[in-house]
Structures are given as structure tokens and as C-alpha cells.
C-alpha atoms as a PDB file:
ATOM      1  CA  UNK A   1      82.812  87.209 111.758  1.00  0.00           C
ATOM      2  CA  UNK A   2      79.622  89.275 111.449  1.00  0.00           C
ATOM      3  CA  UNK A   3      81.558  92.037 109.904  1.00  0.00           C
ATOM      4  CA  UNK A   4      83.385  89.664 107.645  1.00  0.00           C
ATOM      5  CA  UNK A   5      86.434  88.891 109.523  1.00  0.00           C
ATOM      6  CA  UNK A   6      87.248  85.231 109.151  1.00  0.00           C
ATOM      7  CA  UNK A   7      87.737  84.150 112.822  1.00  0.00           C
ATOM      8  CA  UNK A   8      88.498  80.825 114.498  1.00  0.00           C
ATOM      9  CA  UNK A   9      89.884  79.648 117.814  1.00  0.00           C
ATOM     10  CA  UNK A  10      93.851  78.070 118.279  1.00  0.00           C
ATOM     11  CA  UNK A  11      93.212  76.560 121.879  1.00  0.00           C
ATOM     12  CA  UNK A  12      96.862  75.104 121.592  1.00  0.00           C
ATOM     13  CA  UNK A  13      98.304  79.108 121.757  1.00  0.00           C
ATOM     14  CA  UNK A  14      98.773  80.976 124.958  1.00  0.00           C
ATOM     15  CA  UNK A  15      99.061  84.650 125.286  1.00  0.00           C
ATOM     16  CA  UNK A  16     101.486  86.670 122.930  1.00  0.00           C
ATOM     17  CA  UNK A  17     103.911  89.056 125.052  1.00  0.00           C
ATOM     18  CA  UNK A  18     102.250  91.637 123.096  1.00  0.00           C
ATOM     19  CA  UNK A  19      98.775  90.717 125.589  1.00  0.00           C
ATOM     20  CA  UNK A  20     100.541  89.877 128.726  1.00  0.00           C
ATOM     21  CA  UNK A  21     102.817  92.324 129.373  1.00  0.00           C
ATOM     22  CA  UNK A  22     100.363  95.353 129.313  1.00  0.00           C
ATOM     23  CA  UNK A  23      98.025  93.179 131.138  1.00  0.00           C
ATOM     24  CA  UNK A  24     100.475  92.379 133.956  1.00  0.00           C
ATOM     25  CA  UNK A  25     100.690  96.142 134.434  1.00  0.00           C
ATOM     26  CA  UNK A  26      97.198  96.499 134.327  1.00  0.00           C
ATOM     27  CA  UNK A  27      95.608  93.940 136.411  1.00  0.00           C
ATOM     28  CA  UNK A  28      98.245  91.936 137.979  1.00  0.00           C
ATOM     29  CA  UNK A  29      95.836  89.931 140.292  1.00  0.00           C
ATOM     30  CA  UNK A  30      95.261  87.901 136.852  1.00  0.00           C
ATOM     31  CA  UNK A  31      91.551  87.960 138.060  1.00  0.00           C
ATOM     32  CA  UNK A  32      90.194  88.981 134.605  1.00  0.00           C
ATOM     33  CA  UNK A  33      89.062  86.817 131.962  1.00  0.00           C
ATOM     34  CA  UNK A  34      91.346  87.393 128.936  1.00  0.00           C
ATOM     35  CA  UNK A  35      91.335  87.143 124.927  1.00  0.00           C
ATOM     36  CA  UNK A  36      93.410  87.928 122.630  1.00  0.00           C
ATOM     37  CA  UNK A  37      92.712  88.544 119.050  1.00  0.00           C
ATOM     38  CA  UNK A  38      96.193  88.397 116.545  1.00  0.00           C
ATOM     39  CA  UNK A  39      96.076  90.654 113.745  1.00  0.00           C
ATOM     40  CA  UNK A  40      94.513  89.861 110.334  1.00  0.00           C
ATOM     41  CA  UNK A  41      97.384  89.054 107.877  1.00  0.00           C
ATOM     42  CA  UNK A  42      98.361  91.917 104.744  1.00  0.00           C
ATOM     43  CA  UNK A  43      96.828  94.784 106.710  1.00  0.00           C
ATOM     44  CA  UNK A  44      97.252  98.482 105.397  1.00  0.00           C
ATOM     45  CA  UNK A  45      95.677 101.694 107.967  1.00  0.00           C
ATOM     46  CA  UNK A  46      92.311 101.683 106.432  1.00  0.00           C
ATOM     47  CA  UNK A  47      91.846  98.024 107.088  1.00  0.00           C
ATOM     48  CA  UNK A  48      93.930  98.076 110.541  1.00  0.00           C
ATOM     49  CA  UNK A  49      90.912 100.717 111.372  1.00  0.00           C
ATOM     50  CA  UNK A  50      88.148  98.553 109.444  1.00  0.00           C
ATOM     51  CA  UNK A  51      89.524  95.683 112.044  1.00  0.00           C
ATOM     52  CA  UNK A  52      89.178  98.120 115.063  1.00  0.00           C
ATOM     53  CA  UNK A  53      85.206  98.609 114.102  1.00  0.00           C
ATOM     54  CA  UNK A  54      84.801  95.508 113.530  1.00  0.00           C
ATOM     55  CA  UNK A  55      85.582  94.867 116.963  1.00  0.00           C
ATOM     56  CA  UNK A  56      84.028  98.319 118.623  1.00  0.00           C
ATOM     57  CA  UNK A  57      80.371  96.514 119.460  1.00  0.00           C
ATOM     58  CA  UNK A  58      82.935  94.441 121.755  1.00  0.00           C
ATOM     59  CA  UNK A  59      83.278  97.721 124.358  1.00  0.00           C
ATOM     60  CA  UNK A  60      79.700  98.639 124.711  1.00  0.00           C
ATOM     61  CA  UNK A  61      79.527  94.642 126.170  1.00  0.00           C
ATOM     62  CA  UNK A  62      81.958  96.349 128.672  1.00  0.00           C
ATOM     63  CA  UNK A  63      85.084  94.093 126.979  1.00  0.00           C
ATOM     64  CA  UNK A  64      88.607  96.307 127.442  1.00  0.00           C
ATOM     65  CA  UNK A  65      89.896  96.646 124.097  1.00  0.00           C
ATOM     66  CA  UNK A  66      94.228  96.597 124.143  1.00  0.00           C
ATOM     67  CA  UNK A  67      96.403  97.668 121.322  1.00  0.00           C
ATOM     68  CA  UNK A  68      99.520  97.079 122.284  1.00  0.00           C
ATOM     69  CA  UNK A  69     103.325  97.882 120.914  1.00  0.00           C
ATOM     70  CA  UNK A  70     105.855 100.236 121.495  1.00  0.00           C
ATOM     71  CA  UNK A  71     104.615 104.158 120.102  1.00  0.00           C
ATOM     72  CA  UNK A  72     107.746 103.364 118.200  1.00  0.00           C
ATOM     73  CA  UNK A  73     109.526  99.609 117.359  1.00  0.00           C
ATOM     74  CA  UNK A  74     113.427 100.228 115.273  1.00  0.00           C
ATOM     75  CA  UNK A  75     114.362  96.812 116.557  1.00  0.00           C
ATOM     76  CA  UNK A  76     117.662  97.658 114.347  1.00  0.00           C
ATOM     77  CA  UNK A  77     118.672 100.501 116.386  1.00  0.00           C
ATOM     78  CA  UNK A  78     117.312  99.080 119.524  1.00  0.00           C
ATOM     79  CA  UNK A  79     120.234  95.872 118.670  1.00  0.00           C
ATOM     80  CA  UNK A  80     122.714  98.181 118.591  1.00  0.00           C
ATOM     81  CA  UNK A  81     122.489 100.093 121.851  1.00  0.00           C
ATOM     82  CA  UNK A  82     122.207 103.707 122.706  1.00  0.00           C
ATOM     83  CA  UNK A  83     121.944 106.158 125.818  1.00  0.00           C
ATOM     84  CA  UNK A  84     120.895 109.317 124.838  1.00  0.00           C
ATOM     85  CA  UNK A  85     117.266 109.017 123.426  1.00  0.00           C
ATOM     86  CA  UNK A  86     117.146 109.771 120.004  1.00  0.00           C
ATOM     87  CA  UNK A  87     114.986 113.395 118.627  1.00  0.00           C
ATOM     88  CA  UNK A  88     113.342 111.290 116.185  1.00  0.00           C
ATOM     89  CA  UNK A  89     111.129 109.317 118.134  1.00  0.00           C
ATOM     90  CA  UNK A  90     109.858 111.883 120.537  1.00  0.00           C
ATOM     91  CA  UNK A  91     108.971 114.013 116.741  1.00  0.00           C
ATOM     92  CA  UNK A  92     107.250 110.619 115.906  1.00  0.00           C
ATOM     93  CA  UNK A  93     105.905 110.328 119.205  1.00  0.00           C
ATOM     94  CA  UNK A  94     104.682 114.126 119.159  1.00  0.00           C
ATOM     95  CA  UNK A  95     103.205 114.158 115.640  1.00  0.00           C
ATOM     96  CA  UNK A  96     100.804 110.529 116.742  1.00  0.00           C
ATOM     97  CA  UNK A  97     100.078 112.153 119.982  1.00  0.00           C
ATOM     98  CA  UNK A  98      98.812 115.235 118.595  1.00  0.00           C
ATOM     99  CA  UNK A  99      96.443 113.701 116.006  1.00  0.00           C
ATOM    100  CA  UNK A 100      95.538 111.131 118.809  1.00  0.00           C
ATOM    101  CA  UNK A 101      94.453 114.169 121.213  1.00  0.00           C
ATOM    102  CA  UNK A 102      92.734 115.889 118.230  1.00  0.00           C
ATOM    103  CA  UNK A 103      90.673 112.788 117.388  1.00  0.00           C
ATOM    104  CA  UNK A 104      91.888 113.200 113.808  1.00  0.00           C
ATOM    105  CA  UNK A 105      91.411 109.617 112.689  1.00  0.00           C
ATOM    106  CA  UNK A 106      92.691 110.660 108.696  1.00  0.00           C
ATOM    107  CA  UNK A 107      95.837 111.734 109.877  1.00  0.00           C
ATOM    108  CA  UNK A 108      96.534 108.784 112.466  1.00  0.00           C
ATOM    109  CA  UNK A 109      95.795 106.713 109.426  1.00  0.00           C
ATOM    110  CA  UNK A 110      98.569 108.618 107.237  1.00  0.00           C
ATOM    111  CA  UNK A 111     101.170 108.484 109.945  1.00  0.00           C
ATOM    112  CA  UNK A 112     103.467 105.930 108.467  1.00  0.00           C
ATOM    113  CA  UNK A 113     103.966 108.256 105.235  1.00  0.00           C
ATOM    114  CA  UNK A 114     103.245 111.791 106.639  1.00  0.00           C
ATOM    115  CA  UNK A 115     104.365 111.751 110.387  1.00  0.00           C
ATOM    116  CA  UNK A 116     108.168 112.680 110.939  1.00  0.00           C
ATOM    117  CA  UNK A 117     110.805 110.083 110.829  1.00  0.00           C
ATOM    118  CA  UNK A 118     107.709 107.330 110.409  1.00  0.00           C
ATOM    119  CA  UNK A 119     110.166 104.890 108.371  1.00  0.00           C
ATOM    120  CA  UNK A 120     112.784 104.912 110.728  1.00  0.00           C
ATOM    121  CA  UNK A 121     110.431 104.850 113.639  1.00  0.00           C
ATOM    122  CA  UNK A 122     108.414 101.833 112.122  1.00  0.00           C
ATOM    123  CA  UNK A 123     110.578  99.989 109.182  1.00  0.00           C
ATOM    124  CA  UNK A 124     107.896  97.567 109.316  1.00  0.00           C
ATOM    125  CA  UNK A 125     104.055  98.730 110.136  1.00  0.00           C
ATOM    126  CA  UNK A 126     102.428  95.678 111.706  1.00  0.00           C
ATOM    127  CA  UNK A 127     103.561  96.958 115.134  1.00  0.00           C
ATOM    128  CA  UNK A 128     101.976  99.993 114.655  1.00  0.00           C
ATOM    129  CA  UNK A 129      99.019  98.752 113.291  1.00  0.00           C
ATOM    130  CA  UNK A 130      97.808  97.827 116.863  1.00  0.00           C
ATOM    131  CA  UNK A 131      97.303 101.630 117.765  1.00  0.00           C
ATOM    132  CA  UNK A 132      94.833 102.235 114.583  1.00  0.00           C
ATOM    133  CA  UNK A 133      93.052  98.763 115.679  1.00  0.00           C
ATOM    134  CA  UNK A 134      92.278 100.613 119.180  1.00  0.00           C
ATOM    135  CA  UNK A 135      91.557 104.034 117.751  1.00  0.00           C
ATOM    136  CA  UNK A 136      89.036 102.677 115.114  1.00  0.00           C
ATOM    137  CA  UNK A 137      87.319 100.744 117.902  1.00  0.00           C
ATOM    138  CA  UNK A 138      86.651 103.747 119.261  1.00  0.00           C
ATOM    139  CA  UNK A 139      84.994 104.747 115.627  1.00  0.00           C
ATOM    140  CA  UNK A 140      81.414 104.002 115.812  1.00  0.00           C
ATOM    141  CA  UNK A 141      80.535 106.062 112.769  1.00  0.00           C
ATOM    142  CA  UNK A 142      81.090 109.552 113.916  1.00  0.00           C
ATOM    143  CA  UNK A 143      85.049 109.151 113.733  1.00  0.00           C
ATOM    144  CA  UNK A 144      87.634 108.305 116.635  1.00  0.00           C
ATOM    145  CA  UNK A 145      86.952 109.174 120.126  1.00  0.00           C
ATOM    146  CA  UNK A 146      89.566 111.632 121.022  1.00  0.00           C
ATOM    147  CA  UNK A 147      92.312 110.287 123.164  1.00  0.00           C
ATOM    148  CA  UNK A 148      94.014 110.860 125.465  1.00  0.00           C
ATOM    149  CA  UNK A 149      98.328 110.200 126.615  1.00  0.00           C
ATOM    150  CA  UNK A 150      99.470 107.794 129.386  1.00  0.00           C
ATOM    151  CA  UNK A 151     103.370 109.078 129.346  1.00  0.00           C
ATOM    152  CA  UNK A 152     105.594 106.293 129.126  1.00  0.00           C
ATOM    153  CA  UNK A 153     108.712 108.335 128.012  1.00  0.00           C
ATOM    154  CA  UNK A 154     111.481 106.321 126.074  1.00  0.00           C
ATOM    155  CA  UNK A 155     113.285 103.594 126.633  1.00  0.00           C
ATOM    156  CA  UNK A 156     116.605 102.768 125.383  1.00  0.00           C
ATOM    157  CA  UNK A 157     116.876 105.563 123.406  1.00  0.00           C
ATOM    158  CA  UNK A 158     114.724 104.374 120.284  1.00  0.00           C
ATOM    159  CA  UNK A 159     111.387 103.114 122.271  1.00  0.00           C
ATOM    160  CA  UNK A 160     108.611 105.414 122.768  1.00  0.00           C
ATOM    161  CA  UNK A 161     106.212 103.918 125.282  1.00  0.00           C
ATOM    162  CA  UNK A 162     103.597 106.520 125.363  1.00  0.00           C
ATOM    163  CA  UNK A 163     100.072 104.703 125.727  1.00  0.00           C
ATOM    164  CA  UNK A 164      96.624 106.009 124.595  1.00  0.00           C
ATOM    165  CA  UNK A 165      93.317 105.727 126.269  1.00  0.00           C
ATOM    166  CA  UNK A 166      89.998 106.266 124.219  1.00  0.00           C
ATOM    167  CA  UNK A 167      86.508 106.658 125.327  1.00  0.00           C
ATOM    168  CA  UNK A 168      85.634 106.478 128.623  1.00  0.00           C
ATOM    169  CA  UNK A 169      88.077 104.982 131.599  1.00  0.00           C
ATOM    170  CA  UNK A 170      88.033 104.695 135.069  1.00  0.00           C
END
């Protein structure tokens, strides 16, 4: 709220999949307390990265900040089924990971228009937005921490699960 985020807490609403999932992975003892924030509504990259500043004081009060999604999210294509993966999302997956490792917080920002195959990978953004959330958290005025790749490889031919760690981690 500080940063002018309207904020407010919905007691009544457990944890989206998009928070448990990752965190069932990651600590599955359940032994950590646990937040979630949902995304602000009409978001575009400069204010999903905005969000992810807004929230960056959050990590040096050692809080875990968790974008989570799928690299990629075609829900369409996912429907209808397919074994081989497909070349498009490991380009998509390629072209984030490289400006991810290069701590080129511009061109993460651009992705959705400049990044191979973006509109097919993403036909909607909001499940990408997540990633630019975590990246700008890691922006505390001197641009993105560079990151770096937790391979998750593909799934189902059309979901790239790659994960990305900035700043420090243990």
C-alpha cells in the first residue's frame, strides 16, 4: 500500500493452485508460514514489474518471493493433446531464458511482442505476468538481478516448466 498498491485481506480464500503447487515442491513439510498476493487487475509489463518493486522491500525481511506459471500456458493446444514437444516453446523458452540469465530487464519486459512465437506461447499475458512480478522484485533500482534456470523441460508438448531463481538462494 505504501507504494500505492490498493491492498486488502479476503480471509474467506485459500491458496490458488498457482501458490500451492510450487510450494508443495518446495517445502512439503507445510512448516512455513504462507501468503499469497493475486495479481493487480489490467496489468501491462511495466506495471507487472512496478508490482514486483513494490513488493522487493518484502525479501530483504527474508520473505521468499514466488512467481509462479508455466514458462509457457497455450491452454488451447494443451486441450487438444500432443506427444512430441512442440519447437516453439523451447524458442520461447530460449529467448526468456537468455534475457533472464543476462539480467536484461527491457527485453524480459518486451517478450510478449519481441520473443519468438510469444502469441502462441501466451494468447493471454496474465500468466506470464507472474515471471516479470519476480524479476522486478529483484529490481531495487539498479535493474534485475540476473537469474538464473531451474530446468523443468516440457510437458505435454506445449508446457515449458523452466523456473528462475533471482538473487541470492540457498
Amino acid at each position: 500500500m505504501a507504494a500505492g498498491w490498493p491492498a486488502s485481506v479476503d480471509a474467506r480464500r485459500g491458496l490458488d493452485h498457482g501458490a500451492w503447487v510450487p510450494l508443495m515442491h518446495l517445502f512439503p513439510g507445510a512448516d512455513i508460514p504462507v501468503f499469497q498476493v493475486s495479481l493487480p487487475a489490467r496489468l501491462d509489463a511495466d506495471r507487472a514489474w512496478a508490482f514486483g518493486q513494490a513488493l522487493a522491500p518484502l525479501a530483504g525481511q527474508g520473505v521468499l518471493i514466488v512467481g509462479s506459471g508455466s514458462l509457457t500456458h497455450n491452454l488451447y493446444e494443451f486441450r487438444g493433446g500432443h506427444g512430441d514437444d512442440e519447437a516453439y516453446v523451447q524458442a520461447f523458452a530460449d529467448w526468456v531464458r537468455g534475457a533472464v540469465e543476462q539480467a536484461d530487464g527491457d527485453r524480459l519486459r518486451c517478450a510478449l511482442r519481441d520473443a519468438p512465437q510469444a502469441q502462441r506461447a501466451h494468447p493471454t499475458a496474465e500468466h506470464f505476468w507472474p515471471l516479470l512480478v519476480a524479476a522486478g522484485a529483484s529490481d531495487t533500482g539498479q535493474g534485475p538481478a540476473a537469474g538464473w534456470t531451474l530446468e523443468g523441460g516440457i510437458a505435454h508438448g506445449v508446457l515449458s516448466m523452466d523456473s528462475y531463481v533471482f538473487g541470492p538462494a540457498g
